[in-house]
Protein backbone atom coordinates (compact mmCIF):
# COMPACT_ATOMS: atom_id res chain seq x y z
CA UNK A 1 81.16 34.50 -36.06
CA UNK A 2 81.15 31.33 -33.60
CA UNK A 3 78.47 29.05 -34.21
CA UNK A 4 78.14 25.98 -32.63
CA UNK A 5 77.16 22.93 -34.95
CA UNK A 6 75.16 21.08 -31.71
CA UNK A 7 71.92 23.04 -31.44
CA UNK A 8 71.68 24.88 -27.78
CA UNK A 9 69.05 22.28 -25.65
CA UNK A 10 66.02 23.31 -25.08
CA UNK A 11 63.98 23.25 -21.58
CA UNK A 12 62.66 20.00 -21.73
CA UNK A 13 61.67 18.50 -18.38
CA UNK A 14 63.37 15.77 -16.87
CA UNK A 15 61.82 12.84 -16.39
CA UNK A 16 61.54 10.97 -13.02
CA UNK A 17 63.06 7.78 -12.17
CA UNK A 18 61.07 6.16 -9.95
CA UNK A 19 62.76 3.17 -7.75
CA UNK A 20 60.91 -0.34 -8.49
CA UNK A 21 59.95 -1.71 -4.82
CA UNK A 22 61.29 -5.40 -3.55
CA UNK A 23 57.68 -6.35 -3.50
CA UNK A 24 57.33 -5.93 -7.47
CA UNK A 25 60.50 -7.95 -8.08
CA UNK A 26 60.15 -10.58 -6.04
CA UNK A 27 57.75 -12.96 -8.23
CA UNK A 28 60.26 -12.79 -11.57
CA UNK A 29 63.57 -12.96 -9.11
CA UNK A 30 61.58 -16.08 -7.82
CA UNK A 31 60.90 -17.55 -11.40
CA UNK A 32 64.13 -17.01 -13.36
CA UNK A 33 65.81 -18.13 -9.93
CA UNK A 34 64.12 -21.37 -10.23
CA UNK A 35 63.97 -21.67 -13.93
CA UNK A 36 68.09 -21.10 -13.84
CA UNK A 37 68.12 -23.77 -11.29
CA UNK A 38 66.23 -25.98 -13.79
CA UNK A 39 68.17 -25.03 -16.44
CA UNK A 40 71.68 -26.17 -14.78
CA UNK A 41 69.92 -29.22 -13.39
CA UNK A 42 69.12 -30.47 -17.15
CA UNK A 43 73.08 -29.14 -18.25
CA UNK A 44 74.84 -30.18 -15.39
CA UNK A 45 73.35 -33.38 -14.06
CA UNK A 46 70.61 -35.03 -16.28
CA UNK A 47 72.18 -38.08 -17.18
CA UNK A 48 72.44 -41.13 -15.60
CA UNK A 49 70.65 -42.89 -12.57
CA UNK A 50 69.11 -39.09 -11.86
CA UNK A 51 67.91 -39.03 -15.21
CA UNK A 52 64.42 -37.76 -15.03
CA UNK A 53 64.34 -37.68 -19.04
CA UNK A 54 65.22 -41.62 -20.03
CA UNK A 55 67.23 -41.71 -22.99
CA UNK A 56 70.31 -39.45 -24.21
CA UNK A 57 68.27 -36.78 -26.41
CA UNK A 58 68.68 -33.95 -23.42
CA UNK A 59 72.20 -35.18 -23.35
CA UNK A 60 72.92 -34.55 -26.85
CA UNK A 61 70.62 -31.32 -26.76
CA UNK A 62 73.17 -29.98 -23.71
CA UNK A 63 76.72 -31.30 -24.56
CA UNK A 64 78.46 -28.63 -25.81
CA UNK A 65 76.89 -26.53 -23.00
CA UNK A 66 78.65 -29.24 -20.20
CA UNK A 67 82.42 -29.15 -21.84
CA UNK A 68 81.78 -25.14 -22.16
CA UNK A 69 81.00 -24.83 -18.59
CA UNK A 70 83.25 -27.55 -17.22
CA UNK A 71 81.04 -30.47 -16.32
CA UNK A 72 82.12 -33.87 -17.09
CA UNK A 73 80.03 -35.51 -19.64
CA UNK A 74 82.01 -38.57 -20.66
């Protein structure tokens, strides 16, 4: 007279998790560590006499992205 809606599970196996070592995360931690570092470089400081881009297109590209994370931009 009880029947459950949720079908009983069957015996499926488990898979394994298997634990990624430091040496295979190393090279992207090292990338998007030094691509972030670019990134806030061209947000936080491009402008100026350590402009590496002349001109104010990066500044213009980046504004909103310097009042929303508090940097001074004018």
């Amino acid at each position: 007279m009880a029947q459950s809606a949720i079908p009983a599970p069957s015996a499926q196996p488990v898979p394994e998790i298997t634990p990624i070592s430091l040496k295979a995360i190393a090279p992207w931690a090292l990338f998007f560590g030094l691509l972030m570092l670019i990134l806030l470089y061209f947000i936080g400081a491009e402008q100026g006499a350590t402009a590496v881009v002349s001109g104010e297109g990066v500044h213009e590209w980046v504004h909103d992205g310097r009042h929303l994370l508090g940097f001074p931009c004018h």
